[in-house]
Protein backbone atom coordinates (compact mmCIF):
# COMPACT_ATOMS: atom_id res chain seq x y z
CA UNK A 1 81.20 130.13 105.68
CA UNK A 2 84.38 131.22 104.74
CA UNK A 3 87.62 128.69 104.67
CA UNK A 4 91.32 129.78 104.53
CA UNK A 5 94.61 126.98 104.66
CA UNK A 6 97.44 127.34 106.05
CA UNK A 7 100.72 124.60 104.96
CA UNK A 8 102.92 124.58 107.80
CA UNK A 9 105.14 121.96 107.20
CA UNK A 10 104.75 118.96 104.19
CA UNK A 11 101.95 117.34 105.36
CA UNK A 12 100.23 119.18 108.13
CA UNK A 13 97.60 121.82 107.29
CA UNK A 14 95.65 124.56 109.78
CA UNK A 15 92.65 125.41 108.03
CA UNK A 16 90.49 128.69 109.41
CA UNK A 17 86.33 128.08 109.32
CA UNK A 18 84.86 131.47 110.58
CA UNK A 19 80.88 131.12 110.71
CA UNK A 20 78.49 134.37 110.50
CA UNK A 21 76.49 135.15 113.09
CA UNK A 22 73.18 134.78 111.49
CA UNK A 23 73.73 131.34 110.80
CA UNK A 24 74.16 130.59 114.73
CA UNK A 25 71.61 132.49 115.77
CA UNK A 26 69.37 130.91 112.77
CA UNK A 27 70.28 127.50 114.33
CA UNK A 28 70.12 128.79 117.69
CA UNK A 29 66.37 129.49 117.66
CA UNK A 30 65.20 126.52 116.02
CA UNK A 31 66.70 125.01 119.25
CA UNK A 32 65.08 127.15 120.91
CA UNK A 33 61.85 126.46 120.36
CA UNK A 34 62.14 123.07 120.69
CA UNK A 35 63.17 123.58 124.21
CA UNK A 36 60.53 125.84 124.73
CA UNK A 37 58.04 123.10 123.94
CA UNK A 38 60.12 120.12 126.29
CA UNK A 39 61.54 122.38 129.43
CA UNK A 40 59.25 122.58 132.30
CA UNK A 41 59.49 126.18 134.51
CA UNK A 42 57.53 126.89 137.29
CA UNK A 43 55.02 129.64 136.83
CA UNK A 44 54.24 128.38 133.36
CA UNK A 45 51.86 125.42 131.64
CA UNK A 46 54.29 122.77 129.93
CA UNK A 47 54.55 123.66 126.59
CA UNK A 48 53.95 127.40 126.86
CA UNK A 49 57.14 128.25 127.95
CA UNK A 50 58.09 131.65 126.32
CA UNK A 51 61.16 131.94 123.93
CA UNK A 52 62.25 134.85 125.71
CA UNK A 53 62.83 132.50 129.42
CA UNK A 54 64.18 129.80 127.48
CA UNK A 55 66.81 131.84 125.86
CA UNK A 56 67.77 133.43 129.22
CA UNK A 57 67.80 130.38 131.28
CA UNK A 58 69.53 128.10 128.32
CA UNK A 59 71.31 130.78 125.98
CA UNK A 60 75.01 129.76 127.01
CA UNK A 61 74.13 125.82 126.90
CA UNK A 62 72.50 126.41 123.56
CA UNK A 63 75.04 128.05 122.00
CA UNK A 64 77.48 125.91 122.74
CA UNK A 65 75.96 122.42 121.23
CA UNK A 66 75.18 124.74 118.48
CA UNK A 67 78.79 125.73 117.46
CA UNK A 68 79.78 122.06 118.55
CA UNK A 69 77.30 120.65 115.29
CA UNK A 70 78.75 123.38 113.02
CA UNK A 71 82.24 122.27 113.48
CA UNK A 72 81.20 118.79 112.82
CA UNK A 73 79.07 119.63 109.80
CA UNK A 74 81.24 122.41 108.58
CA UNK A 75 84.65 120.41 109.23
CA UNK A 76 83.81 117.87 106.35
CA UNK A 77 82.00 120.33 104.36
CA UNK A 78 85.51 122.93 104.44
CA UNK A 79 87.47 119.72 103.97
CA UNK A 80 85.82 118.56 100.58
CA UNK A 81 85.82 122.75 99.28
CA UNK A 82 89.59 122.88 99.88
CA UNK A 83 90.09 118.78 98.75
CA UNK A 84 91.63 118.03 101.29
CA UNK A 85 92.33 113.95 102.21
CA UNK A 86 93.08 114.06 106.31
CA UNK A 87 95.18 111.59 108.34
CA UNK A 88 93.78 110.78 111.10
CA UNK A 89 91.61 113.40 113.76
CA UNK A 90 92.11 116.82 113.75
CA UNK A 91 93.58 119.01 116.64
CA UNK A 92 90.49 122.13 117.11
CA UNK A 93 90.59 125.38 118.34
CA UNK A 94 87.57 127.55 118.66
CA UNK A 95 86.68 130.92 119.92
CA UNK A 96 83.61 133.68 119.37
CA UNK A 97 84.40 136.55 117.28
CA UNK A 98 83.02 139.42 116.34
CA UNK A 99 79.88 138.83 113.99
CA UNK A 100 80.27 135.47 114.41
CA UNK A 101 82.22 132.20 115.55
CA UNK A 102 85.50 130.63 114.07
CA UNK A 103 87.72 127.60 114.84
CA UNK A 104 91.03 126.33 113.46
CA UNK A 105 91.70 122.67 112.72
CA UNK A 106 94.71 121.54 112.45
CA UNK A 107 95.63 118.08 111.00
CA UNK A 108 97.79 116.55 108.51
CA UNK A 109 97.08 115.20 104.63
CA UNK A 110 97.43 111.89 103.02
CA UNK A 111 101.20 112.23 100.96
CA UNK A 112 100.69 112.05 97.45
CA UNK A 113 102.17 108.81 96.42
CA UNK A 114 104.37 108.61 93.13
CA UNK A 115 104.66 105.34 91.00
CA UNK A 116 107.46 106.67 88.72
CA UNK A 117 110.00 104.06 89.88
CA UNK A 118 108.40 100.91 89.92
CA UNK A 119 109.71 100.32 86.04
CA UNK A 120 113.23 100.06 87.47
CA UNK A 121 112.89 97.61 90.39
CA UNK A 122 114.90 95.00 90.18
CA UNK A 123 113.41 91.53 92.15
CA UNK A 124 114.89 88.06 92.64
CA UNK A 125 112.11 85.33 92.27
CA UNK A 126 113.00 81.92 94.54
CA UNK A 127 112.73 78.76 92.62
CA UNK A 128 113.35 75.59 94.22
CA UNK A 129 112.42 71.80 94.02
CA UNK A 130 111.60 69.22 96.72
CA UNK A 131 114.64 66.76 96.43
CA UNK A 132 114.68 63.52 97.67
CA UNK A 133 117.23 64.56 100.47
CA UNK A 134 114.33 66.97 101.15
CA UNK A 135 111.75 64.77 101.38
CA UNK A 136 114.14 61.94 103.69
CA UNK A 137 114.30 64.63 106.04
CA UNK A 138 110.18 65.36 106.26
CA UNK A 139 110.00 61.54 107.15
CA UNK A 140 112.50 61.53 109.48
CA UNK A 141 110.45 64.56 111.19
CA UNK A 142 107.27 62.85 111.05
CA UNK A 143 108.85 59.56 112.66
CA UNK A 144 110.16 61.95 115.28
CA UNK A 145 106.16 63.60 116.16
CA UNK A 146 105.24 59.98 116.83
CA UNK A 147 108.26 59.28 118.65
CA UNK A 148 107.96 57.15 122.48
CA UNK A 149 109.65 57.60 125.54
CA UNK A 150 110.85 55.05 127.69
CA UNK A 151 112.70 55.07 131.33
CA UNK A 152 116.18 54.20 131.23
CA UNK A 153 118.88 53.32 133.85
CA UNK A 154 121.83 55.24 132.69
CA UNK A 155 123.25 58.47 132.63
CA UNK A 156 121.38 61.23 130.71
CA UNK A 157 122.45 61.63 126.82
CA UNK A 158 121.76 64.55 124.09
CA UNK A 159 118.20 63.35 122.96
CA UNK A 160 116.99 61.99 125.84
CA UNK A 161 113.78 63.71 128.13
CA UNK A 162 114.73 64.41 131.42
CA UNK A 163 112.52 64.89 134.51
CA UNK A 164 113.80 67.78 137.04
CA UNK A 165 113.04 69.86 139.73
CA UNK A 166 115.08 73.07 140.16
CA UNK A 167 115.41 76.41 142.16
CA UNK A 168 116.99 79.41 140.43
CA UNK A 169 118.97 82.63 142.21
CA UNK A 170 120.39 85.55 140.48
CA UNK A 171 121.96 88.11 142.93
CA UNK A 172 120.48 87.05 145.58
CA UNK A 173 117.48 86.25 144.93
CA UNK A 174 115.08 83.50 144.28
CA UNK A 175 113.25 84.24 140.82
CA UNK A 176 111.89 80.75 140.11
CA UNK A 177 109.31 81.28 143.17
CA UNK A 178 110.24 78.48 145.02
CA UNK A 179 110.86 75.77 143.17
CA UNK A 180 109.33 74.36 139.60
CA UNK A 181 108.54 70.98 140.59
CA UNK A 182 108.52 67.55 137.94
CA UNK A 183 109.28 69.93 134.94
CA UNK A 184 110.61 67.80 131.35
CA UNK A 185 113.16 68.75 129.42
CA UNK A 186 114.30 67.28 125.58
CA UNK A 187 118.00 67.82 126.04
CA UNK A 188 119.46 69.35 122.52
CA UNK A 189 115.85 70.57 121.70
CA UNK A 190 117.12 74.01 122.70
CA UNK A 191 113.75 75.64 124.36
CA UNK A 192 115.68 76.32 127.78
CA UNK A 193 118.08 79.36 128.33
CA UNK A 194 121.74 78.37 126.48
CA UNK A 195 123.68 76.38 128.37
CA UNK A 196 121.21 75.18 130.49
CA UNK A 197 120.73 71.78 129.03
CA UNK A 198 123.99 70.93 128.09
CA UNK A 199 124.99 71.10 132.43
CA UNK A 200 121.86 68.14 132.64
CA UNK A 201 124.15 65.80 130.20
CA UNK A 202 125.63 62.58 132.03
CA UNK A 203 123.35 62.76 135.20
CA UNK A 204 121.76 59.77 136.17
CA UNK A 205 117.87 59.62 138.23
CA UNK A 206 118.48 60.73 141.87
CA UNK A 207 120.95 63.02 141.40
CA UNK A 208 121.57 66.65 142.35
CA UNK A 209 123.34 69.12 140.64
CA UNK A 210 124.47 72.86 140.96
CA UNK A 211 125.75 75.58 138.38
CA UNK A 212 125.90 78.88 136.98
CA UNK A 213 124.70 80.00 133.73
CA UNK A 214 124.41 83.46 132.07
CA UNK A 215 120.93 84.85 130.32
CA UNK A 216 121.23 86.14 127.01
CA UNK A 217 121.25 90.01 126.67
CA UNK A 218 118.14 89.81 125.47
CA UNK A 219 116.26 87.66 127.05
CA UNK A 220 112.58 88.85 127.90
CA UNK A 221 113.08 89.58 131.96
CA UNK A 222 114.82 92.92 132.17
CA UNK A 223 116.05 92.07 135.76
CA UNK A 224 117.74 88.62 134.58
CA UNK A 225 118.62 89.84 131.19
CA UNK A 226 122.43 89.38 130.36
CA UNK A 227 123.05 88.37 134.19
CA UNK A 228 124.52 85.57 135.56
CA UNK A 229 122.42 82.70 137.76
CA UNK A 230 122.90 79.44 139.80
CA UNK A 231 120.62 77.00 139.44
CA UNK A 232 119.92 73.51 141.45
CA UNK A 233 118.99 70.90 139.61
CA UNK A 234 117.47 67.71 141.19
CA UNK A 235 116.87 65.12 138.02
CA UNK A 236 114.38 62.47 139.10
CA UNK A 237 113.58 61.00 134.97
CA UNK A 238 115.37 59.64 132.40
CA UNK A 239 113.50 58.90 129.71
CA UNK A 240 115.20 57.46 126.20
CA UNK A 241 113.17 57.94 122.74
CA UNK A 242 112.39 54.78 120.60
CA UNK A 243 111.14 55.99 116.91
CA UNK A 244 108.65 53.94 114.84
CA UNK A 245 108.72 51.78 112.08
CA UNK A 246 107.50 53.30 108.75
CA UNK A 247 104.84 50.67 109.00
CA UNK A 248 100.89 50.03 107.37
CA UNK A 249 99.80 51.62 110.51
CA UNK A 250 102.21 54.55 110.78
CA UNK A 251 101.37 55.40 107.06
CA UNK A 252 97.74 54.89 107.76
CA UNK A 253 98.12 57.39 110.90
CA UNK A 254 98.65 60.03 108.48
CA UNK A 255 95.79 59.74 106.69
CA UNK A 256 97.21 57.10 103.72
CA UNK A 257 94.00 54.89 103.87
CA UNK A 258 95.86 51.95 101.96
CA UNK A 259 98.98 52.06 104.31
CA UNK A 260 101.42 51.41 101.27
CA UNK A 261 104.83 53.28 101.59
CA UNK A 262 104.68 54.68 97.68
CA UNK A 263 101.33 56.26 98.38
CA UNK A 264 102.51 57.56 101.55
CA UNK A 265 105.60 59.05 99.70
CA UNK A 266 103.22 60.28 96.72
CA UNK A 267 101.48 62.36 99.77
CA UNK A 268 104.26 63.66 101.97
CA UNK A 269 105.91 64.52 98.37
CA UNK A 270 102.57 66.48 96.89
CA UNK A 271 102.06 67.90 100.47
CA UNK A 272 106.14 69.57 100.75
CA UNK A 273 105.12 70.88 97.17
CA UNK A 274 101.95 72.67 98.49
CA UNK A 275 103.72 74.16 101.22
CA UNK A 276 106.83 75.14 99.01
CA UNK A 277 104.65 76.93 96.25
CA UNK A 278 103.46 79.08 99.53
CA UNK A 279 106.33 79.04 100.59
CA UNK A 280 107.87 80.77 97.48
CA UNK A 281 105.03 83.09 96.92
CA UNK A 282 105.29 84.57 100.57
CA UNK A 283 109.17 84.33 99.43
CA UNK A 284 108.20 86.74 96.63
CA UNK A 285 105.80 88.90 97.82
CA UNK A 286 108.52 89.78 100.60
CA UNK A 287 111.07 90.58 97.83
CA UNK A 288 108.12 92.81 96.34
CA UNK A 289 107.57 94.73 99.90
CA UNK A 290 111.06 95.36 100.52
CA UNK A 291 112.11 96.52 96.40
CA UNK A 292 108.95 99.21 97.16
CA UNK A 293 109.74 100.68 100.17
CA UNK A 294 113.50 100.75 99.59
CA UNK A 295 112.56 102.29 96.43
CA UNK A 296 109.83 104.78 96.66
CA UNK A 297 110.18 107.30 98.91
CA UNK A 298 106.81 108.60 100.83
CA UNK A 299 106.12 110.98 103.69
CA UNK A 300 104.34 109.34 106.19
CA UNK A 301 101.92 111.03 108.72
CA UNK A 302 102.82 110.63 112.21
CA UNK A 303 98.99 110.27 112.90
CA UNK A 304 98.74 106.94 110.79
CA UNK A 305 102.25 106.29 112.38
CA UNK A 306 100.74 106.24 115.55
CA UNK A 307 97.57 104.18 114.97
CA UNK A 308 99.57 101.75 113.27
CA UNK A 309 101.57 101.46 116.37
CA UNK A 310 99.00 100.47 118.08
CA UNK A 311 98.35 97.44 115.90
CA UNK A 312 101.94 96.58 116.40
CA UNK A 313 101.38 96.32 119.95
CA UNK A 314 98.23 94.65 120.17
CA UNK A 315 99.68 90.64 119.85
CA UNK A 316 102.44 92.04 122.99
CA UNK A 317 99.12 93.12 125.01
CA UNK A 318 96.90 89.79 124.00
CA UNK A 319 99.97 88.04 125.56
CA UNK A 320 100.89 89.74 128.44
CA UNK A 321 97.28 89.57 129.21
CA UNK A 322 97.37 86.18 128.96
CA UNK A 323 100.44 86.19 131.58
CA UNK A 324 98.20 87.86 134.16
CA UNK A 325 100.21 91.26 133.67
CA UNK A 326 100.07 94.80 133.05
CA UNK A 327 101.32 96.16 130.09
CA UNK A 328 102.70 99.42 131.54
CA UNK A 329 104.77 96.90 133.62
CA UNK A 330 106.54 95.98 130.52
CA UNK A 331 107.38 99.58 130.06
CA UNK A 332 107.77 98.89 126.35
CA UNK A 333 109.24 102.16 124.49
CA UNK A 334 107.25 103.37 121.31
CA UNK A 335 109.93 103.77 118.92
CA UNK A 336 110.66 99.86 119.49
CA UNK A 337 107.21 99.36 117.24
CA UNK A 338 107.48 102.49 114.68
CA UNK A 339 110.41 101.37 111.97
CA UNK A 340 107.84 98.64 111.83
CA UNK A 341 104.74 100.39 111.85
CA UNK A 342 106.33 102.95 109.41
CA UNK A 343 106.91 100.63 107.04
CA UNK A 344 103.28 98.84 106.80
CA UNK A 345 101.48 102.59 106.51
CA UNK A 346 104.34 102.99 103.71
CA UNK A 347 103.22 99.72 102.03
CA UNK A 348 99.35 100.50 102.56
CA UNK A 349 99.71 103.93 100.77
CA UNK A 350 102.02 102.89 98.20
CA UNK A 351 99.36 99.62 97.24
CA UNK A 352 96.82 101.78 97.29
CA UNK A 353 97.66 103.82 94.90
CA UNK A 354 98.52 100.91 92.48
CA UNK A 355 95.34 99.31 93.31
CA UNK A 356 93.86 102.98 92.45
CA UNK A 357 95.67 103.89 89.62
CA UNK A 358 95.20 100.42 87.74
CA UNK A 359 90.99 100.37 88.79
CA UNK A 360 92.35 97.13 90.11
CA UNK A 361 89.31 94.94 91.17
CA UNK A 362 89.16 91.70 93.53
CA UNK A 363 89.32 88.44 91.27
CA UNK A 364 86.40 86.42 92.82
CA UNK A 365 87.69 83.41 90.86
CA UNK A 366 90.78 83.62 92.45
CA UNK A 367 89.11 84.28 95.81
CA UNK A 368 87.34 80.96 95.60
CA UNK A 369 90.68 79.03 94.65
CA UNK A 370 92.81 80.81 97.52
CA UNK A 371 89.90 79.63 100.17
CA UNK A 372 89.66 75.93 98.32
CA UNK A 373 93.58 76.09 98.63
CA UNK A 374 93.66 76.65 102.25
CA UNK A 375 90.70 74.36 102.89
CA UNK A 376 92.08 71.50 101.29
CA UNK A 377 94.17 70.01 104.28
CA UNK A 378 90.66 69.48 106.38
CA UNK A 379 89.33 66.49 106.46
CA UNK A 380 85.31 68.16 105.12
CA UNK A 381 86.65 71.08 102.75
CA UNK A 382 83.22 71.88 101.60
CA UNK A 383 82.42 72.86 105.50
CA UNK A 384 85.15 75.17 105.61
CA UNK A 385 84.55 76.73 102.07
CA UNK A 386 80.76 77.69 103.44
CA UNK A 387 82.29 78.38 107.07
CA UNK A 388 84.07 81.67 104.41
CA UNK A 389 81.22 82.58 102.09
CA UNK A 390 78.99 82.50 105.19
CA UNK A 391 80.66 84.92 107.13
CA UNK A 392 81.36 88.80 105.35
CA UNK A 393 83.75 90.04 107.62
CA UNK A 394 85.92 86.47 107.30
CA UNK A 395 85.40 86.26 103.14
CA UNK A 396 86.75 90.30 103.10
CA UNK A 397 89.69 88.97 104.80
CA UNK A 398 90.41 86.70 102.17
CA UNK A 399 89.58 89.19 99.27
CA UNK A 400 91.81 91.20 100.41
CA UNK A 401 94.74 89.10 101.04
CA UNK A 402 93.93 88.44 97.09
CA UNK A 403 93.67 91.29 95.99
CA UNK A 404 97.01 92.03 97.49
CA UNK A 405 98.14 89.08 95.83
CA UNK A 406 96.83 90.40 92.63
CA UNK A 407 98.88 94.03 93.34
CA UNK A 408 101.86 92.21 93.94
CA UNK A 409 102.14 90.02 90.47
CA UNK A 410 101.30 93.29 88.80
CA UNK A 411 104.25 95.19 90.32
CA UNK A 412 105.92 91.78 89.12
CA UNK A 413 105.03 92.02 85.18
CA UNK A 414 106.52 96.06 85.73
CA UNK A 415 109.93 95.10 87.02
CA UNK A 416 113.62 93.85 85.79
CA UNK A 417 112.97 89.90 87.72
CA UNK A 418 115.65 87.66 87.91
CA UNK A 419 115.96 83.64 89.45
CA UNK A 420 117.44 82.70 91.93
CA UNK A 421 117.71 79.01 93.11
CA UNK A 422 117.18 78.20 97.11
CA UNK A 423 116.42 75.58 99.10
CA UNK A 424 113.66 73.62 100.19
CA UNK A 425 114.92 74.14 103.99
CA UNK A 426 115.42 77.61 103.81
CA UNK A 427 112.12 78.71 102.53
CA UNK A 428 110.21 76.80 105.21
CA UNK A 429 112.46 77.95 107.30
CA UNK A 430 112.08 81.70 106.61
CA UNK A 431 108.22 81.26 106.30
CA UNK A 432 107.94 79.79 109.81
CA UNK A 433 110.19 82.50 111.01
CA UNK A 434 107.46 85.24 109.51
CA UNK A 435 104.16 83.07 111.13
């Protein structure tokens, strides 16, 4: 076997595999006497089938599954001669020569990924504290989850939940199919298109209502996006919210077994501190990504590109399946998915390498913590620690996410870090904004 590379640009490679004759033939008969003991021709006993007819009848067949093993054997076998790392599958040509057969594969490498500049990133680790303003606000949220409505007879307000039927027409036509009967609508909670719910303030039960409102440029529908409609609104409900009393059974609702108001405050306080130390390590980490890839520069193959693309996608497809539609429908254009893409295969290679370079191994202490961590919030931890350990594929999932964790502090300990003080709000804020 002989093996010849060709660079033709940074990362792609065209390496030449010719294979001598004898070794075809040599692989060729051993086929063919296995055939020779399987085929059945008329004229002769099975079994006793001479080489000679098999070769005639099968020679073409044979010697094409023949040269299709080689390449496969070969392929890795060139590959680890000329150390060469490929991304992704390999484009192959192949053709018979004289004495012999060769192909070409053509693929491109793994970049080789340099640490040099991690020394000089410069981070900004979020601190913050839950203040008491902070925590005021968390109670005022959990008042508002157990909140109850109530009809009222008066004209609809900002806070109130409304009950409405309503058609829709842009340009002619009809895109709410019909009508969307007895739908409810929290006025100010902002899920509807904006502007919608401000035109259903100071209507009262029975009454009808017209008006125009424009979709944002962006909104999801291509054929209503940044167009103007006319909806009619028929409200039928007005409902008016009453909020409850901070009382032994409201505290005992969320799980405060002696219903005093200091132990519920010693829980919703502990509880915003959990969720702010995550908060602030997700905070972190982020500031970690983004210092790496800003600084590090890495050619990226377009194959892992592409796969990664893929991955991208795959949440869009789960829910437009869900929607009862096609994806092609959608007509969604690659390069809305590859600065994204691009940047996790960045990551991957660049965390690899520190992973690599340090021999870093997975902390199974740590492991154990993380999944006690994120069981703690059940209500039987111990079932959801063994619901981890007893699954592989699940536990990997966590040692990985740790020992990314573990990559990250270590870029940490290798860079200029400075503080800087945020809020409570805004780091829940951002975090929900990632989920």
């Amino acid at each position: 076997m002989q093996v010849s590379v060709e660079k033709t640009s940074e990362l792609s490679r065209k390496m030449t595999v010719s294979l001598p004759e004898e070794m075809i033939q040599e692989k060729m008969d051993v086929r063919f006497k296995s055939l020779a003991r399987e085929v059945k021709v008329d004229g002769f006993r099975p079994g006793k089938v001479p080489v000679r007819v098999v070769k005639k009848m099968y020679g073409e067949r044979v010697r094409g599954e023949v040269t299709g093993d080689l390449i496969q054997s070969t392929y890795v076998e060139a590959l680890q001669k000329e150390e060469l790392n490929p991304a992704g599958y390999p484009h192959i040509n192949s053709a018979k020569v004289e004495n012999g057969f060769e192909y070409t594969a053509e693929f491109e490498v793994y970049p080789e990924v340099s640490l040099e500049g991690i020394s000089g990133l410069e981070i900004k680790r979020p601190v913050a504290t839950v203040e008491q303003a902070d925590q005021d606000a968390m109670v005022a949220k959990l008042r508002e989850q157990r909140k109850e409505w109530a009809d009222v007879e008066r004209v609809s307000e900002k806070g109130d939940r409304i009950t409405v039927s309503f058609s829709g027409v842009c340009e002619d036509e009809n895109f709410t199919d019909g009508k969307v009967e007895d739908y409810t609508v929290e006025i100010g909670e902002g899920k509807m298109i904006p502007g919608f719910e401000d035109e259903l303030v100071g209507l009262q039960a029975g009454s009808n209502k017209s008006f125009e409102v424009t979709f944002p440029e962006d909104y999801g529908n291509e054929k209503l996006a940044g167009k103007s409609a006319t909806f009619d609104v028929e409200l039928s409900k007005v409902e008016a919210a009453t909020l409850p009393e901070i009382d032994e059974d409201f505290i005992k609702a969320y799980g405060v077994e002696d219903g005093s108001l200091d132990s519920f405050n010693v829980d919703v306080k502990a509880n915003m501190e959990r969720e702010l130390d995550q908060g602030l390590k997700g905070k972190l980490k982020n500031a970690v990504m983004d210092a790496l890839y800003e600084k590090l520069e890495i050619s990226i193959p377009n194959a892992l590109i592409d796969e990664e693309v893929k991955n991208v996608m795959k949440p869009y497809e789960a829910n437009v399946k869900k929607q009862g539609m096609n994806l092609e429908d959608l007509d969604l254009p690659k390069d809305m998915f590859e600065g994204q893409a691009k940047r996790r295969v960045a990551l991957g290679l660049i965390l690899g390498e520190i992973i690599k370079q340090n021999d870093m191994k997975v902390d199974d202490a740590k492991v154990k913590s993380t999944i006690e961590d994120m069981s703690s919030s059940y209500e039987r931890p111990e079932d959801v620690l063994e619901w981890y350990y007893a699954d592989e594929t699940r536990l990997n999932e966590v040692k990985q996410m740790v020992l990314e964790d573990q990559t990250v502090d270590w870029v940490v300990g290798q860079a200029k870090v400075s503080e800087e003080t945020v809020s409570f709000e805004d780091v829940m804020e951002k975090q929900q904004q990632q989920q």
